[in-house]
C-alpha atoms as a PDB file:
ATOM      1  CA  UNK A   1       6.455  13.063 -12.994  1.00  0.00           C
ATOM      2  CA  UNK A   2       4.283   9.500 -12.924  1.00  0.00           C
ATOM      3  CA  UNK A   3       0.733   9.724 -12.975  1.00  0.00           C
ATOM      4  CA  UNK A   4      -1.100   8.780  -9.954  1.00  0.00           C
ATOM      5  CA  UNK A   5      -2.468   5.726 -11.403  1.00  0.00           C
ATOM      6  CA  UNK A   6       0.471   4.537 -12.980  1.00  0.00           C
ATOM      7  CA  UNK A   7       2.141   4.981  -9.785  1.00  0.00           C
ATOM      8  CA  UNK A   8      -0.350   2.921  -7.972  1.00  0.00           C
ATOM      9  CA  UNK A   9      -0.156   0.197 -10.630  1.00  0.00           C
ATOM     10  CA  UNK A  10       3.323   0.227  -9.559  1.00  0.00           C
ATOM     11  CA  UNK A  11       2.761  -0.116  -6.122  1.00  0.00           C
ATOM     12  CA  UNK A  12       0.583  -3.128  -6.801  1.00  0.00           C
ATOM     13  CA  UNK A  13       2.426  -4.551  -9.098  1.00  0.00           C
ATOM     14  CA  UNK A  14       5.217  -4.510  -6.323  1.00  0.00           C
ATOM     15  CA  UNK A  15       3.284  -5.910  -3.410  1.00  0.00           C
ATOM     16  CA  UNK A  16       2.224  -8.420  -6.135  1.00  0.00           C
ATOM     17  CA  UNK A  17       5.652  -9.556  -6.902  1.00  0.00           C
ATOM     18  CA  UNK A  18       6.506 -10.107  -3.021  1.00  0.00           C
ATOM     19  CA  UNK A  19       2.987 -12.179  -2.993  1.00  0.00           C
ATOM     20  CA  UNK A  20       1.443  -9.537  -1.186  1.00  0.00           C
ATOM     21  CA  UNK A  21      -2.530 -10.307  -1.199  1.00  0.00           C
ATOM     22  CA  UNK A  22      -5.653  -8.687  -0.031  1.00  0.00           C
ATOM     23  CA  UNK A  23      -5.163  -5.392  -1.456  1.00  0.00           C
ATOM     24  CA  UNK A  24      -7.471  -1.819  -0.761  1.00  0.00           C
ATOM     25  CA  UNK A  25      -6.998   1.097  -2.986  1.00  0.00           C
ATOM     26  CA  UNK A  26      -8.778   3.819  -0.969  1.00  0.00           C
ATOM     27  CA  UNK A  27      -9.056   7.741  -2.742  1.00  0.00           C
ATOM     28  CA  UNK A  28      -9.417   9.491   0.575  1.00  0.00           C
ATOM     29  CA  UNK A  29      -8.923  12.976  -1.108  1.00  0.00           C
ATOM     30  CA  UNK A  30     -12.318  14.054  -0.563  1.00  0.00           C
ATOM     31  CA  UNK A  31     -12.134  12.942   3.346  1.00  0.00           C
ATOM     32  CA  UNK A  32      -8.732  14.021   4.357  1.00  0.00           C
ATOM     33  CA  UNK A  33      -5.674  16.150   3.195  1.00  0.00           C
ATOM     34  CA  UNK A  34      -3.352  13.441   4.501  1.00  0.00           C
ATOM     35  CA  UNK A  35      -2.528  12.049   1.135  1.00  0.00           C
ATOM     36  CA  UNK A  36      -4.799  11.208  -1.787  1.00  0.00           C
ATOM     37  CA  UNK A  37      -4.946   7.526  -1.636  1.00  0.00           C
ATOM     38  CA  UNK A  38      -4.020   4.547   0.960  1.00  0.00           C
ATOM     39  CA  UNK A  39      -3.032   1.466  -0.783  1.00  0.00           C
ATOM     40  CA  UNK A  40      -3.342  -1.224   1.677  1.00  0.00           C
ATOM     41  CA  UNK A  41      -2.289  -5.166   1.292  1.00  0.00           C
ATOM     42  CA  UNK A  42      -1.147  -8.111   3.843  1.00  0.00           C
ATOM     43  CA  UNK A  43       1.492 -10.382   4.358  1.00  0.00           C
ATOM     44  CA  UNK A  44       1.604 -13.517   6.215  1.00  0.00           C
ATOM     45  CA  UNK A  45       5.018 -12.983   7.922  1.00  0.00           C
ATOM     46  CA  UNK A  46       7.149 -10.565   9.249  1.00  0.00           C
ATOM     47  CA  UNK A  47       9.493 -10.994   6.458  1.00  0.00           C
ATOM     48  CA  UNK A  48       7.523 -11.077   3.998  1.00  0.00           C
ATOM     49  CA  UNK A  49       6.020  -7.587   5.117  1.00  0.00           C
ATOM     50  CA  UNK A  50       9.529  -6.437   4.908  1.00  0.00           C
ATOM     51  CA  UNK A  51       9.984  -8.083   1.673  1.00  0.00           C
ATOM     52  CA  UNK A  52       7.406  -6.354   0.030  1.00  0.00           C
ATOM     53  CA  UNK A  53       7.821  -3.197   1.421  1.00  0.00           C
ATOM     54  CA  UNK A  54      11.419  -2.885   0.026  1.00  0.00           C
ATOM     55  CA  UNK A  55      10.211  -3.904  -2.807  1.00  0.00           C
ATOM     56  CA  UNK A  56       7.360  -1.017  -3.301  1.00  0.00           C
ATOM     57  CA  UNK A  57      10.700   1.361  -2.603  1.00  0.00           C
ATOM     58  CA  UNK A  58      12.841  -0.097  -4.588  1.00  0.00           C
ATOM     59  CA  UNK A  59      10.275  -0.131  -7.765  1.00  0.00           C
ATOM     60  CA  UNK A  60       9.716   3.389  -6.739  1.00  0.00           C
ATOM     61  CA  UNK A  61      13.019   4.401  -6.837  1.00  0.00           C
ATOM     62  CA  UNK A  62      13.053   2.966  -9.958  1.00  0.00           C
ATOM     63  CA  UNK A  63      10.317   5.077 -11.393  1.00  0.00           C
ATOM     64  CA  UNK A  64      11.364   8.257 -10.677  1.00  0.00           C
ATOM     65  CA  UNK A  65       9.121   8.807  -7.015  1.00  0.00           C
ATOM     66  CA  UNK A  66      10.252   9.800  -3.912  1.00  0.00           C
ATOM     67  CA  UNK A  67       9.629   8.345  -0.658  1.00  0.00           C
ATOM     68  CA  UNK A  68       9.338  10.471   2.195  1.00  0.00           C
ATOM     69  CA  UNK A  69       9.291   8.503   4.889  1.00  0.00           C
ATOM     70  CA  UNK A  70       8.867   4.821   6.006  1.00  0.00           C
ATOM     71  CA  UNK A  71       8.296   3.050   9.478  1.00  0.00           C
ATOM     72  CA  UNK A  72       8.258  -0.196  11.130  1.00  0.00           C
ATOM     73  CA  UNK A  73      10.686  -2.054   8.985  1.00  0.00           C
ATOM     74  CA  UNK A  74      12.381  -3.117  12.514  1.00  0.00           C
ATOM     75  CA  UNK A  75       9.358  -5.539  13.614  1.00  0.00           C
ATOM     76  CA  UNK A  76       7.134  -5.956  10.423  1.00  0.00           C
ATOM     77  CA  UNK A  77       3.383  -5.948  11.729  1.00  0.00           C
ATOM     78  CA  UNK A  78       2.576  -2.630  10.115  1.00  0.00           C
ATOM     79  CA  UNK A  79       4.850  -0.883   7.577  1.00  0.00           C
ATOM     80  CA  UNK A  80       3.854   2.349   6.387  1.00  0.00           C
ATOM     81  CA  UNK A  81       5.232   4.320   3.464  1.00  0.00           C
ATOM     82  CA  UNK A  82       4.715   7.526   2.490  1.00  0.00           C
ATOM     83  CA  UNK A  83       4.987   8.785  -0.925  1.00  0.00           C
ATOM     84  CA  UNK A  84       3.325  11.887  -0.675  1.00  0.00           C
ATOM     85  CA  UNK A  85       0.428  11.515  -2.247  1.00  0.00           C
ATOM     86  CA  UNK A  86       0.217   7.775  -1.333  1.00  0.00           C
ATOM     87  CA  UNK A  87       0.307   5.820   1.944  1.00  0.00           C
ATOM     88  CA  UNK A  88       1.288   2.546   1.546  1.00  0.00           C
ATOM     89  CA  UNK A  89       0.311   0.390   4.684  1.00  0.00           C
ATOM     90  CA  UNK A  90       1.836  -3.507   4.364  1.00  0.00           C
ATOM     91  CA  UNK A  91       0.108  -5.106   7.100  1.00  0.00           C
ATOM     92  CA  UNK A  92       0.822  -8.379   8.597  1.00  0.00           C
ATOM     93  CA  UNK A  93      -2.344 -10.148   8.418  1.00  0.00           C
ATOM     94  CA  UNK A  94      -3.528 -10.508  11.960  1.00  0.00           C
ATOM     95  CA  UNK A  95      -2.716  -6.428  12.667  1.00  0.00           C
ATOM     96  CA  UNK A  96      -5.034  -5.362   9.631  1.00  0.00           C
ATOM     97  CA  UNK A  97      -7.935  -7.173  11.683  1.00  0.00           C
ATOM     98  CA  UNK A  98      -6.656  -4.738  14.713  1.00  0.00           C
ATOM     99  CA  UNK A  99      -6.239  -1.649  13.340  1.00  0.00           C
ATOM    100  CA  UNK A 100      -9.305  -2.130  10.275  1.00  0.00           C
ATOM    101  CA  UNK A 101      -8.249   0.852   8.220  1.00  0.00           C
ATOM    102  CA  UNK A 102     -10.767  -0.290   5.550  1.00  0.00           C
ATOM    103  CA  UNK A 103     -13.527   0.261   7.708  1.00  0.00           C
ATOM    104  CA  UNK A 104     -11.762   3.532   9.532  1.00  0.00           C
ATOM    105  CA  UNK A 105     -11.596   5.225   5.829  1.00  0.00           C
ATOM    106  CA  UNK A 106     -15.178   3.906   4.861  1.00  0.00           C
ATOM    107  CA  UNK A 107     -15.967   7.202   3.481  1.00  0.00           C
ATOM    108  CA  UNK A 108     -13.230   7.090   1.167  1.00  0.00           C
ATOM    109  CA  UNK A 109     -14.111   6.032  -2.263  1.00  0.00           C
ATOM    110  CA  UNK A 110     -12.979   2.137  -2.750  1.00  0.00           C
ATOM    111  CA  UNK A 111     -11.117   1.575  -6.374  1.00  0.00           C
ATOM    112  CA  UNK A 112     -10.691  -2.449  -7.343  1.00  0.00           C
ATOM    113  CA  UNK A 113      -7.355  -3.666  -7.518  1.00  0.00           C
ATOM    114  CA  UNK A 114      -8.314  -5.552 -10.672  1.00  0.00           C
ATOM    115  CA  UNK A 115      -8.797  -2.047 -12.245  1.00  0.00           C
ATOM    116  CA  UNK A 116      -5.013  -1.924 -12.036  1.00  0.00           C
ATOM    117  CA  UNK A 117      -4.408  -5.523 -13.416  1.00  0.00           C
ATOM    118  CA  UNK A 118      -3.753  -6.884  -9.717  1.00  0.00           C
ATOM    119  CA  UNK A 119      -6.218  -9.896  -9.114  1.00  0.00           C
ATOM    120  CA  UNK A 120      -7.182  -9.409  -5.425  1.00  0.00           C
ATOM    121  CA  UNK A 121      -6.553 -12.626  -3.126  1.00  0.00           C
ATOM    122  CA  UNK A 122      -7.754 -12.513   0.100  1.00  0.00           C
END
């Protein structure tokens, strides 16, 4: 089993690779019994989107964790994986304005992606 932190390194690492940028690590565990964190980032294309979140499954596979479910591969604006514990949401960059998840989950507690070894471009 991967550690929840290692397995959110991984995930940054990942959107990282595929030049995802803008990343949020959110723990919403005390606010909702969705999942225990949302990892958020942005890309600046459809295909990159894509890119990067086949790349977060495919570096998951890798590791060991299971994803559980994944949608909006087909058009790219917002892809959402679920890992159980984590929600990964790859955003293109003009739908994170839209649907402002970082402000939605405000009561969550906000962890720097830097913590993880991921510089942060926005």
């Amino acid at each position: 089993m991967v550690d929840i932190k290692d397995k959110i390194k991984m995930i940054l690492e990942a959107c990282d690779d595929k030049k995802g940028y803008n990343f949020s690590v959110i723990d919403i565990s005390k606010v909702s019994s969705v999942c225990d964190y949302f990892v958020i980032c942005n890309g600046s294309s459809d295909r990159q989107t894509q890119a990067i979140a086949e790349e977060v499954e495919f570096k998951a596979e890798q590791a060991g964790c299971e994803v559980y479910h994944k949608e909006g591969m087909n058009t790219g604006r917002w892809i959402l994986i679920d890992m159980g514990d984590i929600i990964v949401h790859v955003f293109h960059k003009d739908e994170r304005e839209i649907y402002d998840l970082d402000t939605l989950w405000n009561e969550g507690e906000f962890i720097d992606s830097e913590e993880f070894g991921i510089k942060n471009w926005k």
